[in-house]
Protein backbone atom coordinates (compact mmCIF):
# COMPACT_ATOMS: atom_id res chain seq x y z
CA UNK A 1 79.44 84.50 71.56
CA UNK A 2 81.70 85.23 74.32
CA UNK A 3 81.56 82.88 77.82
CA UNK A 4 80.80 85.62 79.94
CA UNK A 5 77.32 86.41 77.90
CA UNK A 6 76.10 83.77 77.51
CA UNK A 7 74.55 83.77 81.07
CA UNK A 8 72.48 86.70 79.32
CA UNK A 9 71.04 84.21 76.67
CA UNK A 10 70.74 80.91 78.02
CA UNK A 11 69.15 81.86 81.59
CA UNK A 12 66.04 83.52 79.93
CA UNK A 13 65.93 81.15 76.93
CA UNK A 14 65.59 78.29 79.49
CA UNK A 15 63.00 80.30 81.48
CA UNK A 16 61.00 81.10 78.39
CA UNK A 17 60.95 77.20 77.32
CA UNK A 18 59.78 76.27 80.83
CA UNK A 19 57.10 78.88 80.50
CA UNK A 20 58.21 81.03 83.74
CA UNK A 21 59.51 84.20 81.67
CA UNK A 22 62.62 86.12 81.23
CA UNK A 23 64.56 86.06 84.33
CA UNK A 24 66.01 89.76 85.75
CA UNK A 25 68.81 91.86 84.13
CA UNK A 26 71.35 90.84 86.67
CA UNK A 27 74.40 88.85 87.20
CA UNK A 28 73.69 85.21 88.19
CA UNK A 29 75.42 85.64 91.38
CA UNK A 30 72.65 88.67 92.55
CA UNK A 31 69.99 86.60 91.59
CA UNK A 32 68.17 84.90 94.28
CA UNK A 33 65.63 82.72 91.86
CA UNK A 34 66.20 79.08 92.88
CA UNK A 35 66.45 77.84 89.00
CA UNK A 36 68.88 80.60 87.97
CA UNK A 37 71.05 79.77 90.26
CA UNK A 38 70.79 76.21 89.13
CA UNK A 39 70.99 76.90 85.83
CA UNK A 40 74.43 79.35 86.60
CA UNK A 41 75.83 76.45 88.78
CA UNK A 42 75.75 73.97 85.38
CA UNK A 43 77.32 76.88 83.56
CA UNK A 44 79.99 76.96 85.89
CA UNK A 45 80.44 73.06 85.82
CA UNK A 46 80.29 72.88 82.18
CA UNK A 47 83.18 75.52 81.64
CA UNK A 48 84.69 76.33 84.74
CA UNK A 49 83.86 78.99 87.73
CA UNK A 50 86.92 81.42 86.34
CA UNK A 51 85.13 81.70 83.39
CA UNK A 52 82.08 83.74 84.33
CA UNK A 53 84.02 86.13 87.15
CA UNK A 54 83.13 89.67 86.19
CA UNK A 55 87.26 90.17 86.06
CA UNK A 56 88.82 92.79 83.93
CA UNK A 57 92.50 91.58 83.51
CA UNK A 58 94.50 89.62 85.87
CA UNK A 59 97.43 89.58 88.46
CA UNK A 60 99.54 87.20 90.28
CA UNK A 61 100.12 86.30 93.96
CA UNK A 62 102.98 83.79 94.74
CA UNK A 63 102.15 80.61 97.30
CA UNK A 64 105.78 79.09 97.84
CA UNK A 65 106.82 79.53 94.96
CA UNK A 66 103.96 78.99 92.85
CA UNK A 67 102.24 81.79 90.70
CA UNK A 68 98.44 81.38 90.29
CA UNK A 69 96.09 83.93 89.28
CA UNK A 70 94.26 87.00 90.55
CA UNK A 71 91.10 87.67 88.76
CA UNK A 72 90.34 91.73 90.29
CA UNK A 73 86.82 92.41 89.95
CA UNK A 74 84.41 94.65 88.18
CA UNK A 75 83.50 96.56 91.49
CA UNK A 76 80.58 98.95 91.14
CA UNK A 77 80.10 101.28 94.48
CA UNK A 78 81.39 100.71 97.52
CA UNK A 79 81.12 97.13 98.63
CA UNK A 80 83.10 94.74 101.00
CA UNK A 81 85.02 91.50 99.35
CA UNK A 82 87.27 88.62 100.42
CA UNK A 83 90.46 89.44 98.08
CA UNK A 84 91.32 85.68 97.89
CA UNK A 85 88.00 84.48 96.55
CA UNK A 86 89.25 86.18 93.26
CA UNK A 87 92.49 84.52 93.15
CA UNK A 88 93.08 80.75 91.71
CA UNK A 89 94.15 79.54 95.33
CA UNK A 90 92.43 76.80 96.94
CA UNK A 91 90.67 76.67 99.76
CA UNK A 92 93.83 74.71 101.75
CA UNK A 93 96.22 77.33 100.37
CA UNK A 94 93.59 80.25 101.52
CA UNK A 95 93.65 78.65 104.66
CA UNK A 96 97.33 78.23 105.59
CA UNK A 97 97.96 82.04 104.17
CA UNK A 98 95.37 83.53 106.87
CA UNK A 99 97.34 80.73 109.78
CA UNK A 100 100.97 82.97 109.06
CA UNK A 101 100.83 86.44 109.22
CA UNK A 102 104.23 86.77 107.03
CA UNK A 103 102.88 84.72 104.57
CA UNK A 104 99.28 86.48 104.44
CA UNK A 105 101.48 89.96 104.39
CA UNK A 106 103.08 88.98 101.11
CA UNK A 107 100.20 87.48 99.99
CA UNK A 108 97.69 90.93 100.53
CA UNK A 109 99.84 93.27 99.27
CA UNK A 110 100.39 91.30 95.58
CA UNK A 111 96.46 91.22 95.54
CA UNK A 112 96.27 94.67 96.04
CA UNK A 113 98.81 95.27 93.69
CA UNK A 114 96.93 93.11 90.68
CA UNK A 115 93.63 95.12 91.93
CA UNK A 116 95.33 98.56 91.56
CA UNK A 117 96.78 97.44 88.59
CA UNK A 118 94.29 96.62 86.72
CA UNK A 119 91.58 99.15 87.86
CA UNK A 120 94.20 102.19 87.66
CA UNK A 121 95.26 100.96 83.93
CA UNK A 122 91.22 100.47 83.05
CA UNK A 123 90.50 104.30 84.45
CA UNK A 124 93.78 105.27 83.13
CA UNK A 125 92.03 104.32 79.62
CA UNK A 126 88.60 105.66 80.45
CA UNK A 127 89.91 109.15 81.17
CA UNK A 128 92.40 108.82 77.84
CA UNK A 129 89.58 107.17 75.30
CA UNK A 130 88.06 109.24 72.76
CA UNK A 131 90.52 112.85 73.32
CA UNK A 132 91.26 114.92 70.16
CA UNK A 133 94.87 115.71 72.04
CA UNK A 134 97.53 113.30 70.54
CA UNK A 135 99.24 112.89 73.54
CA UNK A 136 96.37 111.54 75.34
CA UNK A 137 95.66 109.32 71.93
CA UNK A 138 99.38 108.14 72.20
CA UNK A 139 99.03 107.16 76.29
CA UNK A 140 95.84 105.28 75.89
CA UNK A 141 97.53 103.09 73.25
CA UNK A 142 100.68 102.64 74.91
CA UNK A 143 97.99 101.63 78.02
CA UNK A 144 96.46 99.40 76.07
CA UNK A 145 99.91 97.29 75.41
CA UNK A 146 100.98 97.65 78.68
CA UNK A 147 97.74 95.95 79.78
CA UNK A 148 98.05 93.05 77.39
CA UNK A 149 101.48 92.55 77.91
CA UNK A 150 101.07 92.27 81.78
CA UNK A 151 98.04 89.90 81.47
CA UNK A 152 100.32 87.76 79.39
CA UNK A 153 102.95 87.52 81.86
CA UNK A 154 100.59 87.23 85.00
CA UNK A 155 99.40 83.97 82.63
CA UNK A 156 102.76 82.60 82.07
CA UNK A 157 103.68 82.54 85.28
CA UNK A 158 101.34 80.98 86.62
CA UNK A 159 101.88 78.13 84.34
CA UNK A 160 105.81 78.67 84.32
CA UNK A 161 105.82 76.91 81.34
CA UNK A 162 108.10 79.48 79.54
CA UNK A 163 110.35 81.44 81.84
CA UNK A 164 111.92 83.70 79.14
CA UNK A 165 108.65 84.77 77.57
CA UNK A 166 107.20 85.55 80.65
CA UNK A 167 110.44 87.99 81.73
CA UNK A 168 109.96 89.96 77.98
CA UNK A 169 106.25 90.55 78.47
CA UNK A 170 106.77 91.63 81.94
CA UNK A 171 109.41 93.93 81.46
CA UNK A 172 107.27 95.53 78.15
CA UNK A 173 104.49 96.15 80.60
CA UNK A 174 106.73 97.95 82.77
CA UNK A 175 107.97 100.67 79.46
CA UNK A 176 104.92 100.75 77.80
CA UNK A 177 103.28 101.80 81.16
CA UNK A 178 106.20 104.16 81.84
CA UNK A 179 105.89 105.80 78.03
CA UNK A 180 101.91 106.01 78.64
CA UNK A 181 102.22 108.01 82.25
CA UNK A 182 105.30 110.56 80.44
CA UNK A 183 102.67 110.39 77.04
CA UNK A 184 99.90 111.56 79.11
CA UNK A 185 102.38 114.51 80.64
CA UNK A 186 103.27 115.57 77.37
CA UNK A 187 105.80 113.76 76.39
CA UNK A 188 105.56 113.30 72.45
CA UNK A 189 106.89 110.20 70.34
CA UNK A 190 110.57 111.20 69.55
CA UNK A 191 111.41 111.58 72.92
CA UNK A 192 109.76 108.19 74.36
CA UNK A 193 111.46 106.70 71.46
CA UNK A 194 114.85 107.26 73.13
CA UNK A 195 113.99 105.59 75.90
CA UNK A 196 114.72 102.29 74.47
CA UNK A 197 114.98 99.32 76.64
CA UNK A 198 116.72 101.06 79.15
CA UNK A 199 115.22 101.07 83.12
CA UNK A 200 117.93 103.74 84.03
CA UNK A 201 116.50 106.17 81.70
CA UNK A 202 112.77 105.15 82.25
CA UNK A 203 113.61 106.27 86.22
CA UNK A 204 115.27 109.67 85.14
CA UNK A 205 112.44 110.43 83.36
CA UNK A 206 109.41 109.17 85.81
CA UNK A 207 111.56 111.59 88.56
CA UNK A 208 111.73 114.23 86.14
CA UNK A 209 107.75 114.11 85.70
CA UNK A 210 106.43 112.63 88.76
CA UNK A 211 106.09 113.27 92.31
CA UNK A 212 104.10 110.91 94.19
CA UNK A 213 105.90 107.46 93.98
CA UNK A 214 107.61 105.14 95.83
CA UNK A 215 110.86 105.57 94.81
CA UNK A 216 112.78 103.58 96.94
CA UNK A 217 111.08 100.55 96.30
CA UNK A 218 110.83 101.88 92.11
CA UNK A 219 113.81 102.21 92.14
CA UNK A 220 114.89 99.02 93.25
CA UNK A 221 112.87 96.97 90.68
CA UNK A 222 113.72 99.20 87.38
CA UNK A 223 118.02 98.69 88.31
CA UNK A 224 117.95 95.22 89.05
CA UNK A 225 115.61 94.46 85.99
CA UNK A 226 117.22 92.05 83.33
CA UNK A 227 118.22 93.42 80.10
CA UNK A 228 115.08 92.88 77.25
CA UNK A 229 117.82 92.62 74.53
CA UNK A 230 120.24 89.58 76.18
CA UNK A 231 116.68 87.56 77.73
CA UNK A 232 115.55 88.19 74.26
CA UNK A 233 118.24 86.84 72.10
CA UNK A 234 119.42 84.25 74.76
CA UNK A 235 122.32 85.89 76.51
CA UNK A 236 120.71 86.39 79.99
CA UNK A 237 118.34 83.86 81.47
CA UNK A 238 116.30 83.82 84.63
CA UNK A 239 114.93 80.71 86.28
CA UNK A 240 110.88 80.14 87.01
CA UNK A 241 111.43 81.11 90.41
CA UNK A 242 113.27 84.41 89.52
CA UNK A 243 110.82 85.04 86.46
CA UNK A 244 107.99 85.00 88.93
CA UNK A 245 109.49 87.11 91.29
CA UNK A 246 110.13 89.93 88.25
CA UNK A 247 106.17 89.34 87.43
CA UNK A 248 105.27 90.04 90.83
CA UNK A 249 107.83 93.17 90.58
CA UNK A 250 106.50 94.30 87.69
CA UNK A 251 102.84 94.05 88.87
CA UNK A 252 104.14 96.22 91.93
CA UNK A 253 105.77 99.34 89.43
CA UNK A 254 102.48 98.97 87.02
CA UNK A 255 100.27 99.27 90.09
CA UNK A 256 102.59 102.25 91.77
CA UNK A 257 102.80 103.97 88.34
CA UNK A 258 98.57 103.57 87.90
CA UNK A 259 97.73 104.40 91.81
CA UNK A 260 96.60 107.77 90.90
CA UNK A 261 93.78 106.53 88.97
CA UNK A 262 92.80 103.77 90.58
CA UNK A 263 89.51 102.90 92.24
CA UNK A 264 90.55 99.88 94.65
CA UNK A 265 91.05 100.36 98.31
CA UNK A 266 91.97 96.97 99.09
CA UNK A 267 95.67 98.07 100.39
CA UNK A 268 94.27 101.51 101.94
CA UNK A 269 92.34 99.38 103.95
CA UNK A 270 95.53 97.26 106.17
CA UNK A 271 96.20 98.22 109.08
CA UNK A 272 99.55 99.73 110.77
CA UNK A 273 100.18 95.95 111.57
CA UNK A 274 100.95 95.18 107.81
CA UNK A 275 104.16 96.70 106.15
CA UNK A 276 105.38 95.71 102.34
CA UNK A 277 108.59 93.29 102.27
CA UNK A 278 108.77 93.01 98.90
CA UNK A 279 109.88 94.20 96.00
CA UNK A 280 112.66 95.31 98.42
CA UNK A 281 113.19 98.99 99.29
CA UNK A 282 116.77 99.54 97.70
CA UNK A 283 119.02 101.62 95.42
CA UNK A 284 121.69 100.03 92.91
CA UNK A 285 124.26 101.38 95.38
CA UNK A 286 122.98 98.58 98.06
């Protein structure tokens, strides 16, 4: 059975054996029973606090140099949330982000980025599931790999335990997201075939179908990008530090590219006295 139900079976099993009867249909954290809270708090000392957060994917956010993960949250309606308290930071770390504004800049807009990401890709895939039209069929796939791909590389680097692995699946969550977006405008499978591996031609074509982007900024990420083919066979390597900088880059074009779908309004809610540093606004000819 997976972690995140068991909460669903053990709660009222306990309940039942104590004789006090099946506990409410709710999360453990909306509960405000004394014993199910007690009995979530074990839970979350047996396997970990991580392990029951109602995430659906993950992100990263960099703390000098250091990748650890964003967990974005299931979010039903509107409510109000602390953005850090679903990221693997600690307390100290939270605490010296929110003491320099720079720092809590850089750190805000990744966390919005991971939150668009991943609730952009997961409406992205609601409003592409179950279509007869074989574009729509094609872009929820390619979705689908872009998603995995990304959660993969948010994981890496925050171990940094493989620097080259974490580059290829960030850079596949960048095309496959590109080729869902031009799939879901039409675009069939022998032209998003000759796209290749090729960031040039993946920002020809996102200009050709889109309007709505940052380009600048896009732009800047998809030309500098290393090439898949020499990280992959060895010829072109990129340090942790650089590899988490291209995950955090990457998270940034995934997030811009799923925007339009998204459901977050973490980053529509800074104020005029936050402005994005990074990835940086430039063109190959800077």
């Amino acid at each position: 059975m997976p972690l995140r139900q068991r909460e669903w079976e053990i709660i009222p099993l306990a309940r039942e054996r104590l004789g006090l009867g099946k506990a409410l249909g709710r999360s453990i954290l909306a509960r405000k029973d004394l014993l199910d809270k007690k009995l979530g708090a074990i839970l979350r000392e047996i396997y970990g606090a991580p392990a029951f957060i109602g995430a659906f994917g993950l992100g990263v956010v960099a703390f000098r140099g250091v990748g650890y993960l964003v967990r974005p949250p299931l979010i039903f309606g509107t409510v109000r949330i602390d953005p850090f308290k679903h990221t693997d930071l600690t307390h100290l770390q939270v605490q010296i982000i929110h003491s320099n504004h720079d720092l809590y800049e850089s750190c805000i807009f990744q966390i919005g980025d991971a939150f668009d990401c991943m609730s952009g890709i997961g409406n992205f895939l609601t409003l592409h599931s179950s279509s007869k039209n074989t574009h729509f069929n094609q872009a929820y796939q390619l979705a689908t790999e872009a998603r995995r791909n990304f959660v993969a590389a948010c994981t890496l680097a925050s171990t940094g335990l493989d620097a080259r692995e974490c580059v290829l699946s960030a850079f596949l969550a960048i095309e496959l997201s590109v080729k869902a977006v031009l799939a879901s405008n039409g675009w069939d499978e022998k032209k998003l075939v000759k796209l290749s591996h090729k960031p040039d031609d993946f920002l020809i074509a996102l200009k050709s179908e889109l309007e709505m982007l940052d380009w600048p900024r896009v732009e800047s990420v998809l030309t500098s990008a290393p090439n898949f083919v020499n990280v992959r066979y060895g010829k072109e390597a990129l340090d942790e530090r650089q590899s988490l900088d291209f995950v955090i880059s990457t998270q940034y074009v995934v997030a811009e590219l799923m925007r339009p779908h998204c459901s977050s309004q973490l980053l529509q809610s800074l104020g005029d006295e936050f402005s994005r540093k990074f990835p940086l606004a430039r063109s190959k000819e800077d």
